[in-house]
N, C-alpha and C. Protein backbone atom coordinates (compact mmCIF):
# COMPACT_ATOMS: atom_id res chain seq x y z
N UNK A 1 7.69 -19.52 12.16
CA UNK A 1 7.56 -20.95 12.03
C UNK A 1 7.60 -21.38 10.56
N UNK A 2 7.00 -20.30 9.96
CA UNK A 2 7.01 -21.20 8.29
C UNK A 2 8.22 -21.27 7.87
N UNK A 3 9.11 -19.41 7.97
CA UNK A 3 10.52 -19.57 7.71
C UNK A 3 10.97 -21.05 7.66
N UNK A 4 10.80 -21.63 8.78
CA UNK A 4 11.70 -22.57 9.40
C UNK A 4 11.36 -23.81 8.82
N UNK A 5 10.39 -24.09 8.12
CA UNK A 5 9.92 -24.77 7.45
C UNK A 5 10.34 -24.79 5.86
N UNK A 6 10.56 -23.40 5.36
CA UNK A 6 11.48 -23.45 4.13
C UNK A 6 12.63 -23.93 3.98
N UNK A 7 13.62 -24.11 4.98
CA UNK A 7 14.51 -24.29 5.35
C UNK A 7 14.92 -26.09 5.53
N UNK A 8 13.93 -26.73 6.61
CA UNK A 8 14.04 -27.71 7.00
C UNK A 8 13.68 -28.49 5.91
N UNK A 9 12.14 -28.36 5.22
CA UNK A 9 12.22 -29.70 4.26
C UNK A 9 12.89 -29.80 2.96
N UNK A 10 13.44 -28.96 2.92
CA UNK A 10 14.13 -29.61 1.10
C UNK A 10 15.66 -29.87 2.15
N UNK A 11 15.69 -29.71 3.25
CA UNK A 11 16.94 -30.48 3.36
C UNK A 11 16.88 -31.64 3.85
N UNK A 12 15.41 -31.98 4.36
CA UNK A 12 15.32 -33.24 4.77
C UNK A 12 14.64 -34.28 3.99
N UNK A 13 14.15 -33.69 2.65
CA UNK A 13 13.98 -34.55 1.63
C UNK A 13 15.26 -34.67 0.72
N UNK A 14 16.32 -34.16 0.52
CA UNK A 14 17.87 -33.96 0.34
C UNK A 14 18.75 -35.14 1.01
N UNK A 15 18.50 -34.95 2.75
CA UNK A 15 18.97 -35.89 3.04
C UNK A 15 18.33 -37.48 3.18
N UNK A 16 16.92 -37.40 3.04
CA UNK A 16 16.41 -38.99 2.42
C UNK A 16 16.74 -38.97 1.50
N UNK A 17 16.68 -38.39 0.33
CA UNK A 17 17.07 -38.85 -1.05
C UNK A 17 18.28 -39.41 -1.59
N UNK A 18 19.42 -38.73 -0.29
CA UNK A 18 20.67 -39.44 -0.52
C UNK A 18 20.90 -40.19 -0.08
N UNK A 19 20.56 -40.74 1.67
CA UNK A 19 20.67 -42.02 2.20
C UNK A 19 19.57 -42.99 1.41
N UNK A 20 18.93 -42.57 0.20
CA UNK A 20 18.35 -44.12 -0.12
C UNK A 20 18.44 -44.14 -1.60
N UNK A 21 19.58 -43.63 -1.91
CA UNK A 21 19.58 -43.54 -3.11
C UNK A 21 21.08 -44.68 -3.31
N UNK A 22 21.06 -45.48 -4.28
CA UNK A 22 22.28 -46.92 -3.94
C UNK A 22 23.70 -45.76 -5.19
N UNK A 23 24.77 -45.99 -4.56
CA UNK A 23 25.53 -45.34 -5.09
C UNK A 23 26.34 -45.82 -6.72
N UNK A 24 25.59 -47.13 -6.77
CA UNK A 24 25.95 -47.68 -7.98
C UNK A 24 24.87 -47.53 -9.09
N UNK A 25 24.40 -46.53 -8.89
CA UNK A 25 22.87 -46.46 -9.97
C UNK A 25 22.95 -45.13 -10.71
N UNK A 26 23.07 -45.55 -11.69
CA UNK A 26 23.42 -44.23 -12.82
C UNK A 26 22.05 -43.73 -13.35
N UNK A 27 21.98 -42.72 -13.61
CA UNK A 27 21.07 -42.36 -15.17
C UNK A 27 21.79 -41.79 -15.95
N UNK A 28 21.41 -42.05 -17.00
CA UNK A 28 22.29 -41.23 -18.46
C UNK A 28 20.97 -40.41 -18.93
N UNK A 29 21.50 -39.67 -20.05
CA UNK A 29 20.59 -38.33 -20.44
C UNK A 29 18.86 -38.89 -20.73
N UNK A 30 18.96 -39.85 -21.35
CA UNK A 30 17.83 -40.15 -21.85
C UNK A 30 16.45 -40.78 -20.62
N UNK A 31 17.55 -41.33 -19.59
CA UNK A 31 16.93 -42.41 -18.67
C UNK A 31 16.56 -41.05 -17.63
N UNK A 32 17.23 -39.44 -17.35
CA UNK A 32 17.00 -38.62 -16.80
C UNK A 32 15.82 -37.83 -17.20
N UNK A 33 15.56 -38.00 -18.29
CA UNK A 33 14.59 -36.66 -19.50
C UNK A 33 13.53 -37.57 -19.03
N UNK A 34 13.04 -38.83 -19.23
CA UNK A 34 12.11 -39.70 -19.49
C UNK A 34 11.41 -39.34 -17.75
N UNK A 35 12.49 -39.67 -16.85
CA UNK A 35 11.72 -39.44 -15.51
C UNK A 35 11.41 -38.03 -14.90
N UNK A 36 12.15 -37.08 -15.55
CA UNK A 36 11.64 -36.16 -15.30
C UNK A 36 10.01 -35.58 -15.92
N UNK A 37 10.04 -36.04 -17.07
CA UNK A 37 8.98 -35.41 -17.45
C UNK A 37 7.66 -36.54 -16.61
N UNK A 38 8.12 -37.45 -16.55
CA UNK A 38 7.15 -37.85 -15.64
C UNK A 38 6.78 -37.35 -14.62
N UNK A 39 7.76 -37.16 -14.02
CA UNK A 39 7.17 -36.63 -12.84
C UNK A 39 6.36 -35.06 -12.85
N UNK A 40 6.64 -34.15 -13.73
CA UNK A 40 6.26 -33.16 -14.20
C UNK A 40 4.74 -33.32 -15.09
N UNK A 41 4.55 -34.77 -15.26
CA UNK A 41 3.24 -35.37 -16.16
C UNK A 41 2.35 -35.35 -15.04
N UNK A 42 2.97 -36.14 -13.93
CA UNK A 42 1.93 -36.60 -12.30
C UNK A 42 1.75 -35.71 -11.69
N UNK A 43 2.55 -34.41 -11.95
CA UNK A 43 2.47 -33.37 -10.74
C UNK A 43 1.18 -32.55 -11.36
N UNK A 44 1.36 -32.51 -12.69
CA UNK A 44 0.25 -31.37 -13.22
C UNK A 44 -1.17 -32.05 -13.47
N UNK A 45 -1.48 -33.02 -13.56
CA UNK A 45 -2.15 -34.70 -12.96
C UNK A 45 -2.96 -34.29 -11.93
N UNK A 46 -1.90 -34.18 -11.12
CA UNK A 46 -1.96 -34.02 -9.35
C UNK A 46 -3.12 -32.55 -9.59
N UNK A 47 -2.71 -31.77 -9.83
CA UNK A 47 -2.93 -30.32 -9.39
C UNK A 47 -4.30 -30.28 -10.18
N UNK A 48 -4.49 -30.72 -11.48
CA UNK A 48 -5.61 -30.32 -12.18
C UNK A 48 -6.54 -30.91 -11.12
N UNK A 49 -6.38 -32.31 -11.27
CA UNK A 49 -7.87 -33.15 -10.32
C UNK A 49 -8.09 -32.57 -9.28
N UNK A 50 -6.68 -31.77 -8.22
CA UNK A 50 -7.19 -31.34 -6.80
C UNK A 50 -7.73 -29.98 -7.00
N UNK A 51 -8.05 -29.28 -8.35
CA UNK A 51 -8.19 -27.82 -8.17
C UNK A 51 -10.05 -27.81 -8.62
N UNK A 52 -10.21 -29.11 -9.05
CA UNK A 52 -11.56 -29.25 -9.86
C UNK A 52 -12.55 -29.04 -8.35
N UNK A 53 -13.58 -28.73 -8.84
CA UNK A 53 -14.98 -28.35 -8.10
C UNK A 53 -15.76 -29.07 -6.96
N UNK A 54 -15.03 -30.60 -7.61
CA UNK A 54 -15.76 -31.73 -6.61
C UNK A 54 -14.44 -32.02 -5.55
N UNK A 55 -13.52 -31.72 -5.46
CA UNK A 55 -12.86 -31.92 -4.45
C UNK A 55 -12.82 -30.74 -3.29
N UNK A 56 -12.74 -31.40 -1.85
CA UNK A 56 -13.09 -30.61 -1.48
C UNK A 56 -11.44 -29.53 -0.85
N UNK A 57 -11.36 -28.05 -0.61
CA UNK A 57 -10.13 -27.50 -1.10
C UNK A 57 -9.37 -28.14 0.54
N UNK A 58 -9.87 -28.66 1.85
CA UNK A 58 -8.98 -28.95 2.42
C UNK A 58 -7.79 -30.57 2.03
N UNK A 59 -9.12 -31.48 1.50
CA UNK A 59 -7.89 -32.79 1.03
C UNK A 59 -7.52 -32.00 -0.27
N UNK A 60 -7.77 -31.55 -0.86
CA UNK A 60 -6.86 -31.05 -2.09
C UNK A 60 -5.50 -30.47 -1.78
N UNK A 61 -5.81 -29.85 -0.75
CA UNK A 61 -4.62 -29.05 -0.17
C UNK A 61 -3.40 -30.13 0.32
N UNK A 62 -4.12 -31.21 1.40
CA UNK A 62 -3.85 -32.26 1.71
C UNK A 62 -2.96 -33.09 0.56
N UNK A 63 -4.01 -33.49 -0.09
CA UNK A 63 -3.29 -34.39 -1.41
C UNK A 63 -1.79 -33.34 -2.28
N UNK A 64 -2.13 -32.27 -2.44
CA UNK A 64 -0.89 -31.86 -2.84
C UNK A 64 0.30 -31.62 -2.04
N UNK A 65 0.15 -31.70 -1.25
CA UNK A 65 1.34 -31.84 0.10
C UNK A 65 2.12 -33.01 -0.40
N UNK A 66 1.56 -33.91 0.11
CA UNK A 66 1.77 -35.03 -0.41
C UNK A 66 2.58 -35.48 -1.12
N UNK A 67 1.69 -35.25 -2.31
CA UNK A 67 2.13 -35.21 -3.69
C UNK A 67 3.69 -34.56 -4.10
N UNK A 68 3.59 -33.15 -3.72
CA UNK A 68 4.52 -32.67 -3.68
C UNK A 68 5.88 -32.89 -3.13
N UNK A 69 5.34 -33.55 -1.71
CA UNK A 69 6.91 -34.06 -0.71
C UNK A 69 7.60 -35.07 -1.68
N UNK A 70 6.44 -35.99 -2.34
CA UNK A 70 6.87 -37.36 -3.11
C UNK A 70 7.58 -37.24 -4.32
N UNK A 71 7.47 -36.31 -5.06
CA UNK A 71 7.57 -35.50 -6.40
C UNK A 71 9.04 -34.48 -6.59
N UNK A 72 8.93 -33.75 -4.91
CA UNK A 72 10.67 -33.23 -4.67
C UNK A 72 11.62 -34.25 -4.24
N UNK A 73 11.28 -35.58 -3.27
CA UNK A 73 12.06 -36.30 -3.56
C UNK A 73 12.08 -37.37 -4.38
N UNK A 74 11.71 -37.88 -5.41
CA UNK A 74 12.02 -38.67 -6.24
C UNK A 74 12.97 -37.65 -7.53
N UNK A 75 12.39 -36.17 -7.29
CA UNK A 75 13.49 -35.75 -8.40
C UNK A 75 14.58 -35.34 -7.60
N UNK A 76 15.03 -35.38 -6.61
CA UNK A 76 16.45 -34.85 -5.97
C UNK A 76 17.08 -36.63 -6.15
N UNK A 77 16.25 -38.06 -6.31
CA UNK A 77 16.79 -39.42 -6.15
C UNK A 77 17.71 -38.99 -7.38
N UNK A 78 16.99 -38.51 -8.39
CA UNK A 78 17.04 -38.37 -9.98
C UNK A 78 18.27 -38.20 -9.92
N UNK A 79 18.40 -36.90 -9.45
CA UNK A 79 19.26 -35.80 -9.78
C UNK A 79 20.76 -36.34 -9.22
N UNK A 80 20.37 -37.03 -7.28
CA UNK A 80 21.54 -37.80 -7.63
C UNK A 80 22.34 -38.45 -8.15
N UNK A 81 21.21 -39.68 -8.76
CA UNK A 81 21.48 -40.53 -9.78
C UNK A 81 22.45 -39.79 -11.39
N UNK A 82 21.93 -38.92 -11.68
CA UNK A 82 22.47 -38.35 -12.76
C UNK A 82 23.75 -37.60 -12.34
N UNK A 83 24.27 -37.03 -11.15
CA UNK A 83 24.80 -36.54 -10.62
C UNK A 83 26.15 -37.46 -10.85
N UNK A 84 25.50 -39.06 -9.99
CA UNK A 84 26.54 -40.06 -10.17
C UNK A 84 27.43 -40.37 -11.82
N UNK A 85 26.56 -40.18 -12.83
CA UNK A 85 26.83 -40.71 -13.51
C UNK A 85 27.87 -39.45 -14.53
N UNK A 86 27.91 -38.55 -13.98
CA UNK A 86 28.70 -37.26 -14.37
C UNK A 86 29.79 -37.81 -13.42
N UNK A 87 30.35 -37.82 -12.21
CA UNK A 87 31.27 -38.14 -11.52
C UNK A 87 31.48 -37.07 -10.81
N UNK A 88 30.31 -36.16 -10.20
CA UNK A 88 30.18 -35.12 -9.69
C UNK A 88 29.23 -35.51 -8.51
N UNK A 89 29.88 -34.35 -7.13
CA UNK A 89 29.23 -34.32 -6.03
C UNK A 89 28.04 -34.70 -5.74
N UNK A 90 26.88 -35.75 -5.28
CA UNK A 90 25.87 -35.52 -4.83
C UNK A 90 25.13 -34.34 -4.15
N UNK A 91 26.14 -33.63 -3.68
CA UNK A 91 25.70 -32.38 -2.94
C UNK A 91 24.94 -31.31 -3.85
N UNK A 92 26.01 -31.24 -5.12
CA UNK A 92 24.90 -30.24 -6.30
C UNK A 92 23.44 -30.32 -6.47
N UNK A 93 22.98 -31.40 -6.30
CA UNK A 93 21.23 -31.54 -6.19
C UNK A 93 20.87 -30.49 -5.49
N UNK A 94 21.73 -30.40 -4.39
CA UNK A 94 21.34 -28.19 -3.64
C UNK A 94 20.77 -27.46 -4.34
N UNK A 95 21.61 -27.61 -5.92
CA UNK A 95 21.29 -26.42 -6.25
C UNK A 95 19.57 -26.40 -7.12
N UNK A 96 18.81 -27.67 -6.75
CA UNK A 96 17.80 -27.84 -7.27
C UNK A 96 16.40 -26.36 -6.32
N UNK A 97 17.44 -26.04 -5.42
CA UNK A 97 16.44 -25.05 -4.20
C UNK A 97 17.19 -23.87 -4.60
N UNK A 98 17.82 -23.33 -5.64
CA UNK A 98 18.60 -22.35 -5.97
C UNK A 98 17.86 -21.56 -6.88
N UNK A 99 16.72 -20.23 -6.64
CA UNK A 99 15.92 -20.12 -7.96
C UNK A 99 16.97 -19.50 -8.91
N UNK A 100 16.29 -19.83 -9.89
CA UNK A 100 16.88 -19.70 -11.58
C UNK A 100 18.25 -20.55 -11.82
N UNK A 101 18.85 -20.81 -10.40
CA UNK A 101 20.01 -21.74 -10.77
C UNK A 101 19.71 -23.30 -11.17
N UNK A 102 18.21 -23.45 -10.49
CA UNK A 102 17.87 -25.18 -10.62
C UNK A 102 17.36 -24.92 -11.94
N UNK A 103 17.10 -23.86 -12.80
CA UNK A 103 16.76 -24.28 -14.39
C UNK A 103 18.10 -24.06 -15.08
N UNK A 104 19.05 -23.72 -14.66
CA UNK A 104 20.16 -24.04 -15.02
C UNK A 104 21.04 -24.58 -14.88
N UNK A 105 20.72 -25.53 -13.77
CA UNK A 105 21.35 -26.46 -13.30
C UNK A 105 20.81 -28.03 -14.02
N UNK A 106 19.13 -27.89 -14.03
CA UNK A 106 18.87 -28.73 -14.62
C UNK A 106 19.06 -28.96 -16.31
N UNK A 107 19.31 -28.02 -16.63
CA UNK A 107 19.66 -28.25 -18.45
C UNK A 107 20.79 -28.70 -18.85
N UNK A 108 22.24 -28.29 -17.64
CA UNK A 108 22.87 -28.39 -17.22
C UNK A 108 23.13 -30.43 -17.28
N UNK A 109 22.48 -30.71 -16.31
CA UNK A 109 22.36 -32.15 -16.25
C UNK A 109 21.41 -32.72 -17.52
N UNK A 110 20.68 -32.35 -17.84
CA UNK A 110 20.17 -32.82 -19.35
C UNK A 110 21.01 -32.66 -20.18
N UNK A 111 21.64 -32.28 -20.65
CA UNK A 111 22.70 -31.76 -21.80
C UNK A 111 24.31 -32.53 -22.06
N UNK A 112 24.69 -32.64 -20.69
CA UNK A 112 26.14 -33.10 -20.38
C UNK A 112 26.07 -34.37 -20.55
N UNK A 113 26.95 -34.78 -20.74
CA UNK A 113 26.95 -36.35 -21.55
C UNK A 113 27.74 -37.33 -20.06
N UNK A 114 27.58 -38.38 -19.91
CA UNK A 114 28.22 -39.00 -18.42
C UNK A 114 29.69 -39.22 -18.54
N UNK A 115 30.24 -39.86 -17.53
CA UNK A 115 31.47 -40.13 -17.89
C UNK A 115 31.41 -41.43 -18.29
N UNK A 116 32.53 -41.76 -18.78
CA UNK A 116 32.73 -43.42 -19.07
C UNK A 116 33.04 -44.32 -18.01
N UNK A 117 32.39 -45.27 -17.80
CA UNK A 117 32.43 -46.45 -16.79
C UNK A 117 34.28 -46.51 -17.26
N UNK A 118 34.88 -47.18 -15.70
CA UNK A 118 36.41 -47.92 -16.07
C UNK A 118 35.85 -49.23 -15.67
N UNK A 119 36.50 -50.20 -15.97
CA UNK A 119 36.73 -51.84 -16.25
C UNK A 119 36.05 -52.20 -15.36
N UNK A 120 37.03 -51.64 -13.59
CA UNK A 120 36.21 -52.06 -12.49
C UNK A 120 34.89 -52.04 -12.00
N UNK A 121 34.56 -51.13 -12.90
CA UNK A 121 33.00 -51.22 -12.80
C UNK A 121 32.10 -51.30 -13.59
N UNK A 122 32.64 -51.59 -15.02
CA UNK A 122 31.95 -52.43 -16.05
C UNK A 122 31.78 -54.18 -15.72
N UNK A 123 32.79 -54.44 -14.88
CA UNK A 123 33.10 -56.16 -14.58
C UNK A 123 32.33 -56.36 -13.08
N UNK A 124 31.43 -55.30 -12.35
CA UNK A 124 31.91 -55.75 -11.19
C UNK A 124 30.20 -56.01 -11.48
């Protein structure tokens, strides 16, 4: 059962992240770095307060669930978003469940510079 559970949610936070993610919404390098580390600010946030003494370890457990579901998809929204703005597949966000490939995937997308808007969609 858990197997099956590794499996199912990063594809079903994958596939929310892409049906609600608007296909005209870019990030560029800077607007990508800024939300990532946020979210990497809230997650470790998250974890200190639920690991402390006065919480008790089942809502802690609880709250990081949570936390966590909210935290993998707002960075796969990201990743689309940045994805878009390269002019590359939405599908690569995959490789965010790829170990050692999503830290090289993600530097990857930090690093690369976007493409250039054309007219039609500077005007529209």
């Amino acid at each position: 059962m858990f197997q099956l559970l590794i499996i199912v949610v990063p594809i079903g936070l994958f596939v929310a992240a892409y049906f609600t993610t608007s296909r005209e919404r870019y990030l560029n390098r800077m607007e990508f770095f800024v939300r990532i580390v946020v979210l990497l600010v809230v997650g470790t946030g998250v974890v200190l307060l639920t690991s402390s003494q006065s919480v008790d370890a089942t809502l802690g457990a609880l709250i990081l669930l949570c936390v966590g579901l909210l935290i993998g998809y707002f960075n796969l929204r990201f990743q689309i978003m940045r994805l878009q703005d390269l002019r590359w597949s939405p599908f690569f966000a995959l490789l965010a469940y790829v170990p050692v490939g999503n830290l090289i995937f993600l530097l990857v997308l930090l690093l690369l510079p976007g493409k250039p808007k054309v007219n039609a969609e500077v005007f529209s």
